[in-house]
Protein backbone atom coordinates (compact mmCIF):
# COMPACT_ATOMS: atom_id res chain seq x y z
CA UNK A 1 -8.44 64.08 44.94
CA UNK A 2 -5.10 65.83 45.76
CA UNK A 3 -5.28 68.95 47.23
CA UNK A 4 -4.60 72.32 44.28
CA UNK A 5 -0.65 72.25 43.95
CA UNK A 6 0.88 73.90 46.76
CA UNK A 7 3.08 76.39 44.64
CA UNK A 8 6.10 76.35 42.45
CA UNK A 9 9.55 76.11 43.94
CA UNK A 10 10.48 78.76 41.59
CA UNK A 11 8.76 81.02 43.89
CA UNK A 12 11.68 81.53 45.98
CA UNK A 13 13.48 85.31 44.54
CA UNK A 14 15.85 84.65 42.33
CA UNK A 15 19.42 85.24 42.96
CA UNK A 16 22.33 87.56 40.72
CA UNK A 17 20.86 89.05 37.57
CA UNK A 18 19.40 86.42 35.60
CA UNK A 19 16.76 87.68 33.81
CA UNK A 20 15.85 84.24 32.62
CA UNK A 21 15.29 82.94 36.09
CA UNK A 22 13.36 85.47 37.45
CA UNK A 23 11.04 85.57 33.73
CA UNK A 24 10.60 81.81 34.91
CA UNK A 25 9.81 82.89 38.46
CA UNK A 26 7.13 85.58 37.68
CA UNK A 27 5.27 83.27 34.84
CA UNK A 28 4.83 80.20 37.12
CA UNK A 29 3.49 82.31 39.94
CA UNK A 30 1.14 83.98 37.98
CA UNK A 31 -0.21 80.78 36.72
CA UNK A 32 0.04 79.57 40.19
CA UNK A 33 -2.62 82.02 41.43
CA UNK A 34 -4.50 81.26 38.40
CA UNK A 35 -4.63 77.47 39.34
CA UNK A 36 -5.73 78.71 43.08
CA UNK A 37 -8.50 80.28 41.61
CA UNK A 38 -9.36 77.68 39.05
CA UNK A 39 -9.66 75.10 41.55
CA UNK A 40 -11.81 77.09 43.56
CA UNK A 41 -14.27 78.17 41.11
CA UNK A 42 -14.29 74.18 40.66
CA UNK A 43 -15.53 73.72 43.82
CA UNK A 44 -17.98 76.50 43.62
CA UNK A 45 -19.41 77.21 40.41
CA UNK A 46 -18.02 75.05 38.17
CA UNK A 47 -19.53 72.65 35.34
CA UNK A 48 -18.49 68.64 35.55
CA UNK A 49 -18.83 66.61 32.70
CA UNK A 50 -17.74 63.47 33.52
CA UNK A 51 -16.58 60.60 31.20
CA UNK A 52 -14.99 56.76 31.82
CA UNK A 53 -12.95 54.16 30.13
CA UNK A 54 -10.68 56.26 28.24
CA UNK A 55 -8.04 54.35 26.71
CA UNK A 56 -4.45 55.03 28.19
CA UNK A 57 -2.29 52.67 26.72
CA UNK A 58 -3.18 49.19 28.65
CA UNK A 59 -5.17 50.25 31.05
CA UNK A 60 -8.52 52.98 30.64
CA UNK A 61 -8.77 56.18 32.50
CA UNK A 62 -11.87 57.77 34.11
CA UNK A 63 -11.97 61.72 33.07
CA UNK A 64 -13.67 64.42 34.71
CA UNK A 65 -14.10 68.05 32.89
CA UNK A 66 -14.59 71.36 34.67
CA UNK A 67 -15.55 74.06 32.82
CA UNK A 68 -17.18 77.67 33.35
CA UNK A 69 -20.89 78.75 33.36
CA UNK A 70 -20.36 79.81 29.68
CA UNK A 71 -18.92 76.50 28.62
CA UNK A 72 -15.34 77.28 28.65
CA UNK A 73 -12.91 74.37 29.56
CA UNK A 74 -10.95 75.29 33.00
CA UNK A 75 -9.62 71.85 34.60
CA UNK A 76 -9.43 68.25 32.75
CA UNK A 77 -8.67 65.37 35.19
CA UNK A 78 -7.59 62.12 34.19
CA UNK A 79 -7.50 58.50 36.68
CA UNK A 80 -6.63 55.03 36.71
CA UNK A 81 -9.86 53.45 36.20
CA UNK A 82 -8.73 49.66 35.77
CA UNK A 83 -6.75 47.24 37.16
CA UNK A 84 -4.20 49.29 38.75
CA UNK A 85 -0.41 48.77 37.85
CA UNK A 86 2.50 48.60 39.89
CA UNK A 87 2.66 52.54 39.02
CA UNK A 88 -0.95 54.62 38.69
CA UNK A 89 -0.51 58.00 37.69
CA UNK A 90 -3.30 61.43 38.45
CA UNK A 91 -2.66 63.87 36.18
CA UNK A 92 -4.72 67.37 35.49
CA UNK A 93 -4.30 69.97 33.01
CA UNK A 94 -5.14 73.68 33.71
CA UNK A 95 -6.20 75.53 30.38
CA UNK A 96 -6.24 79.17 29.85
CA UNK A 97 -9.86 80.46 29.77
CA UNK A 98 -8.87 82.71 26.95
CA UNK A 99 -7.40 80.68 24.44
CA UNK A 100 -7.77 76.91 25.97
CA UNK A 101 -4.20 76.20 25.40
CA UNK A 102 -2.85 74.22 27.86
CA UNK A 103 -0.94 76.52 30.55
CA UNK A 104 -0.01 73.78 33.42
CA UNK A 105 0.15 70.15 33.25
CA UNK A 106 0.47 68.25 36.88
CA UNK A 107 0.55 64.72 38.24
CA UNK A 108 0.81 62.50 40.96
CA UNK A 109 2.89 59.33 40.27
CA UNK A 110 1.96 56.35 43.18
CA UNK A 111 4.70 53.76 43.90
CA UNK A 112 4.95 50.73 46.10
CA UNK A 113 6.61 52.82 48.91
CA UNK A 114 7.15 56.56 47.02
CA UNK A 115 4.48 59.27 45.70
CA UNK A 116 5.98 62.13 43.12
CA UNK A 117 4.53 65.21 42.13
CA UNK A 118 5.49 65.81 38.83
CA UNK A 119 4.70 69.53 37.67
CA UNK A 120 5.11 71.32 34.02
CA UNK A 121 4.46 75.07 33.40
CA UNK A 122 3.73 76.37 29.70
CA UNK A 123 4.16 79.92 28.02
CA UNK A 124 2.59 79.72 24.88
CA UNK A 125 4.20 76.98 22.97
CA UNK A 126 7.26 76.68 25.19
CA UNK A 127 7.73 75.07 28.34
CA UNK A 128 8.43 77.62 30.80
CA UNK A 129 9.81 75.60 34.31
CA UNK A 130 9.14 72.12 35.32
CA UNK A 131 9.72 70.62 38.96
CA UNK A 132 9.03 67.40 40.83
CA UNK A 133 9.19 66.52 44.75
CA UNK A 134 8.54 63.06 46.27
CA UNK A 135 7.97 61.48 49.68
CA UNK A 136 6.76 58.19 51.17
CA UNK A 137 2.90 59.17 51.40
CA UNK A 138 0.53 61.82 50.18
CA UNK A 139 0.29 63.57 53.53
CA UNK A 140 4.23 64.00 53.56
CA UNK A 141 4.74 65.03 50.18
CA UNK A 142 2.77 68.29 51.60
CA UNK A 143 5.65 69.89 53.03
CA UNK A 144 8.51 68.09 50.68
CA UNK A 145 10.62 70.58 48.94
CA UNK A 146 10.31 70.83 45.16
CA UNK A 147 13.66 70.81 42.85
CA UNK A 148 13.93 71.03 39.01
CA UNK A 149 12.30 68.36 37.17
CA UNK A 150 14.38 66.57 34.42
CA UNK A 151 13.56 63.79 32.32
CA UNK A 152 15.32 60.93 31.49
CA UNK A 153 13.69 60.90 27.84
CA UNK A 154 13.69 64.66 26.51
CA UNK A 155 12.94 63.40 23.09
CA UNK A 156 9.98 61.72 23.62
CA UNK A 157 8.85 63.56 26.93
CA UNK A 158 4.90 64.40 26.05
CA UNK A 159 4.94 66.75 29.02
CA UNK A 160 7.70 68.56 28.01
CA UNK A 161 5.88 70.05 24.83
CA UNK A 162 2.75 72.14 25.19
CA UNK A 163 1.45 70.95 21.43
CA UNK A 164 1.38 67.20 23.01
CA UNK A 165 -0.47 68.01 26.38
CA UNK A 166 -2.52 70.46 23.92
CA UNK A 167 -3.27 67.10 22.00
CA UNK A 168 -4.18 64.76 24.70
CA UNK A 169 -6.80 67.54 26.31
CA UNK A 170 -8.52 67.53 22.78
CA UNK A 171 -8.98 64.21 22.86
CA UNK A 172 -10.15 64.58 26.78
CA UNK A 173 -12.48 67.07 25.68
CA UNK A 174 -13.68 65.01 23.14
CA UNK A 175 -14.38 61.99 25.34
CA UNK A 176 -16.12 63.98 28.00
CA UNK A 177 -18.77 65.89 25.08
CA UNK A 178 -19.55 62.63 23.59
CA UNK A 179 -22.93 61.67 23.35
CA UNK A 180 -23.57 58.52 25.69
CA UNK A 181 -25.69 56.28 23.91
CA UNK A 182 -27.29 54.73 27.05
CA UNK A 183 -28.93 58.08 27.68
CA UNK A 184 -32.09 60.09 25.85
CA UNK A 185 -31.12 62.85 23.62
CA UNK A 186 -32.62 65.20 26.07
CA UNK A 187 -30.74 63.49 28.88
CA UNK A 188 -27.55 63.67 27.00
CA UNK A 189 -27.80 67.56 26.40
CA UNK A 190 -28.84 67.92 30.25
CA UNK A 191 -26.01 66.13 30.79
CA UNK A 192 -23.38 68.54 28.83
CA UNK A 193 -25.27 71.44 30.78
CA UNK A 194 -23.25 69.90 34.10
CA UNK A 195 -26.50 68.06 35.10
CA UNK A 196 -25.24 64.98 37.78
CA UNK A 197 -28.65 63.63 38.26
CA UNK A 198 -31.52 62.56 35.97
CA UNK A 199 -34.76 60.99 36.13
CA UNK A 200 -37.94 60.02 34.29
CA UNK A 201 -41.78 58.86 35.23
CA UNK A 202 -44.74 58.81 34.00
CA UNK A 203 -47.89 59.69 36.25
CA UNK A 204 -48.12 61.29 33.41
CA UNK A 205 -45.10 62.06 32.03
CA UNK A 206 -42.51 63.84 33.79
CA UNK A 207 -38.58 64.43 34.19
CA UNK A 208 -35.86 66.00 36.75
CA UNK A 209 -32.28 67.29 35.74
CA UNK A 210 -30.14 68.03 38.72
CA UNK A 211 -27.39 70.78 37.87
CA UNK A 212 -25.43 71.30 40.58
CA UNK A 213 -24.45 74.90 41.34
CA UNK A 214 -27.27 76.11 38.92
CA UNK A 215 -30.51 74.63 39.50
CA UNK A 216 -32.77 71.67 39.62
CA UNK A 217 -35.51 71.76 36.63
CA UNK A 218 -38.51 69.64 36.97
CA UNK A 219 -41.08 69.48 33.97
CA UNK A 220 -44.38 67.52 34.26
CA UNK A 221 -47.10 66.80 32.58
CA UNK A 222 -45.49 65.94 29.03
CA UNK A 223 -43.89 69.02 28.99
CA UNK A 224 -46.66 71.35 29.91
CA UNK A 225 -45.30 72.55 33.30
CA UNK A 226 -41.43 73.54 33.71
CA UNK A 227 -40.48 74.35 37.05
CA UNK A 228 -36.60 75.62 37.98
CA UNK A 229 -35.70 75.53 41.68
CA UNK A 230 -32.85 76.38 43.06
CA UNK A 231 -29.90 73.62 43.39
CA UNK A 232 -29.48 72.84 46.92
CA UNK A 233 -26.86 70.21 48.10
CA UNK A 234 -27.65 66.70 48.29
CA UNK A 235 -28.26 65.12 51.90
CA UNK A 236 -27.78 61.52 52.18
CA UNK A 237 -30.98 59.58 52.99
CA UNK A 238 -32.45 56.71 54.00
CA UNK A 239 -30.26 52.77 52.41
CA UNK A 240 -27.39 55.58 51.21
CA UNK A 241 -30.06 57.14 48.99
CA UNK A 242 -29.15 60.81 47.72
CA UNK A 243 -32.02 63.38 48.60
CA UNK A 244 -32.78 67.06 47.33
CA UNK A 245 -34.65 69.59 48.66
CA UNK A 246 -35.46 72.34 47.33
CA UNK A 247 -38.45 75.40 46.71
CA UNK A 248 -39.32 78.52 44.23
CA UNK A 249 -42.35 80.74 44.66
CA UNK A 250 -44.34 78.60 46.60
CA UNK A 251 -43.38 75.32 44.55
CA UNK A 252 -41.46 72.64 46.70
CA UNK A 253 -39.80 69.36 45.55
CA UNK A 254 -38.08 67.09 47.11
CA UNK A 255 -35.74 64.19 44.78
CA UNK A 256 -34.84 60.62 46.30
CA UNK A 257 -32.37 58.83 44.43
CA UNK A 258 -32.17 55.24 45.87
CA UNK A 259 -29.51 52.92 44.11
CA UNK A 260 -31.48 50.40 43.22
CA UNK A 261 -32.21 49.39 39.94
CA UNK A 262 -35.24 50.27 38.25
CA UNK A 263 -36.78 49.10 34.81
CA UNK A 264 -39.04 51.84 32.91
CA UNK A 265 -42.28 51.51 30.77
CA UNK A 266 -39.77 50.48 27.97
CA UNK A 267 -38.37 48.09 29.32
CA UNK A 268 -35.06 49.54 29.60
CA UNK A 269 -33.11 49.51 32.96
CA UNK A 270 -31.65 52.13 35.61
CA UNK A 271 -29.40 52.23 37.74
CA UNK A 272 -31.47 54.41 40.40
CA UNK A 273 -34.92 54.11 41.67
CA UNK A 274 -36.45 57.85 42.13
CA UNK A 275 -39.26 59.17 43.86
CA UNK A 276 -40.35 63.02 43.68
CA UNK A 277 -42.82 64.68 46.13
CA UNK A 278 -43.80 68.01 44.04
CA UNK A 279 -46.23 70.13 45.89
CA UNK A 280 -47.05 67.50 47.99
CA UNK A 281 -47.63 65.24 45.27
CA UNK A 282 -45.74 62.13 45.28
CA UNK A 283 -43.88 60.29 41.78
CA UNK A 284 -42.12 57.79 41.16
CA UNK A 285 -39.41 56.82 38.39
CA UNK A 286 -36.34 55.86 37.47
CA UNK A 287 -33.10 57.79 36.72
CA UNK A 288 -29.48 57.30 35.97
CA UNK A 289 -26.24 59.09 37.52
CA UNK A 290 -24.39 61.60 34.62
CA UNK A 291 -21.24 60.99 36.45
């Protein structure tokens, strides 16, 4: 994923007395910093709900959702998931934690031999500034200088008008809350909780939410024992298998996920294979990725 956007052209002090201008200037800088900060509560804190096949025309997007500890949307990201056309386009939209009205819309356009950066700042309903810059490669478009954007299709530019990019991140939002019906009912609400990992057994019954940044909830027994440790990052194991370790108050656990598929009591398939050792005790089961 492209690196957080580097920083508005606009920047730069304004010249003469145009109070216009150097409005423009202060708004995108402030929502510059707030971007900085968005993206790095991403990386830190934030909640991922995680959705694919959107439909984008002819070709279906993958979506990813960030959103605060309190469930407020932050970051939507949207990416060619299909066949890939002579033009694929990133784009992300930065929402105001506030109101959840769009307040920057950005993308990456990839070319044969060109990459642009395509970026759209919003003040309420009004489009405050808008820039591009291009180079041959990601790496070089780094350091390529940004002038002002303008569109060849004002009209019908979506990105132009904060009610349309207001529109499409419903319908993001929507996408990435639906319930996916290859998952339990208690899977699916893990899942809107941020979980990325979940997993099932019975010896007896048991079950394993991962929740990265927050915590890593076993229950066993059919629900009689609930046990949250703390998240701790995945480390890659044994055939590319993802393993957690973890402990809490003299509890320890550690989570293999193996991709390999597994088929449960009911006959119903998984993508991942899982085996738990909880206090020593070992379990197997099967589990599915939420991403």
């Amino acid at each position: 994923m492209f690196a957080a956007c580097a920083g508005p052209s606009s920047e730069k002090k304004a010249e003469g007395s145009d109070s216009t201008i150097a409005a423009e200037i202060e708004h995108t800088t402030d929502i510059s910093a707030y971007i900085e900060n968005i993206d790095d509560q991403a990386a830190k804190s934030g909640r991922m709900l995680v959705s694919h096949n959107f439909a984008m025309g002819d070709n279906s997007a993958g979506l990813v959702g960030i959103y605060s500890a309190t469930g407020k949307p932050l970051r939507l990201y949207l990416y060619p998931e299909s066949h890939l056309p002579v033009v694929s386009t990133e784009s992300w939209i930065y929402l105001d934690s506030l109101n959840g009205q769009p307040m920057m819309f950005r993308e990456i356009v990839k070319e044969k031999n060109t990459v642009r950066e395509n970026t759209f700042y919003y003040k309420g309903n009004s489009l405050a500034y808008s820039e591009t810059r291009s180079a041959a490669d990601l790496a070089a478009l780094e350091n390529a200088a940004f002038t002002p954007y303008k569109s060849a299709t004002p009209d019908s530019d979506f990105r132009l008008k904060p009610a349309d990019v207001n529109t499409l991140a419903t319908q993001v939002m929507t996408a990435l809350n639906a319930e996916r019906k290859d998952l339990s009912k208690v899977a699916n609400e893990m899942r809107l909780k941020g979980a990325s990992h979940w997993a099932t057994g019975n010896e007896p019954g048991w079950s394993l939410a991962v929740i990265p940044h927050e915590k890593i909830i076993y229950t066993g027994n059919y629900g009689a024992d609930v046990v949250e440790f703390p998240y701790a990052d995945a480390q890659k194991g044994d055939k590319d298998a993802t393993v957690f370790t973890t402990s809490v108050k003299g509890h320890t656990l550690t989570a293999t996920f193996e991709v390999k598929r597994c088929t449960d009591d009911a006959d119903k398939k998984h993508e991942l294979t899982v085996t738990l050792k909880v206090d020593g005790k070992a379990l197997r089961g099967c589990g599915d990725s939420l991403y």
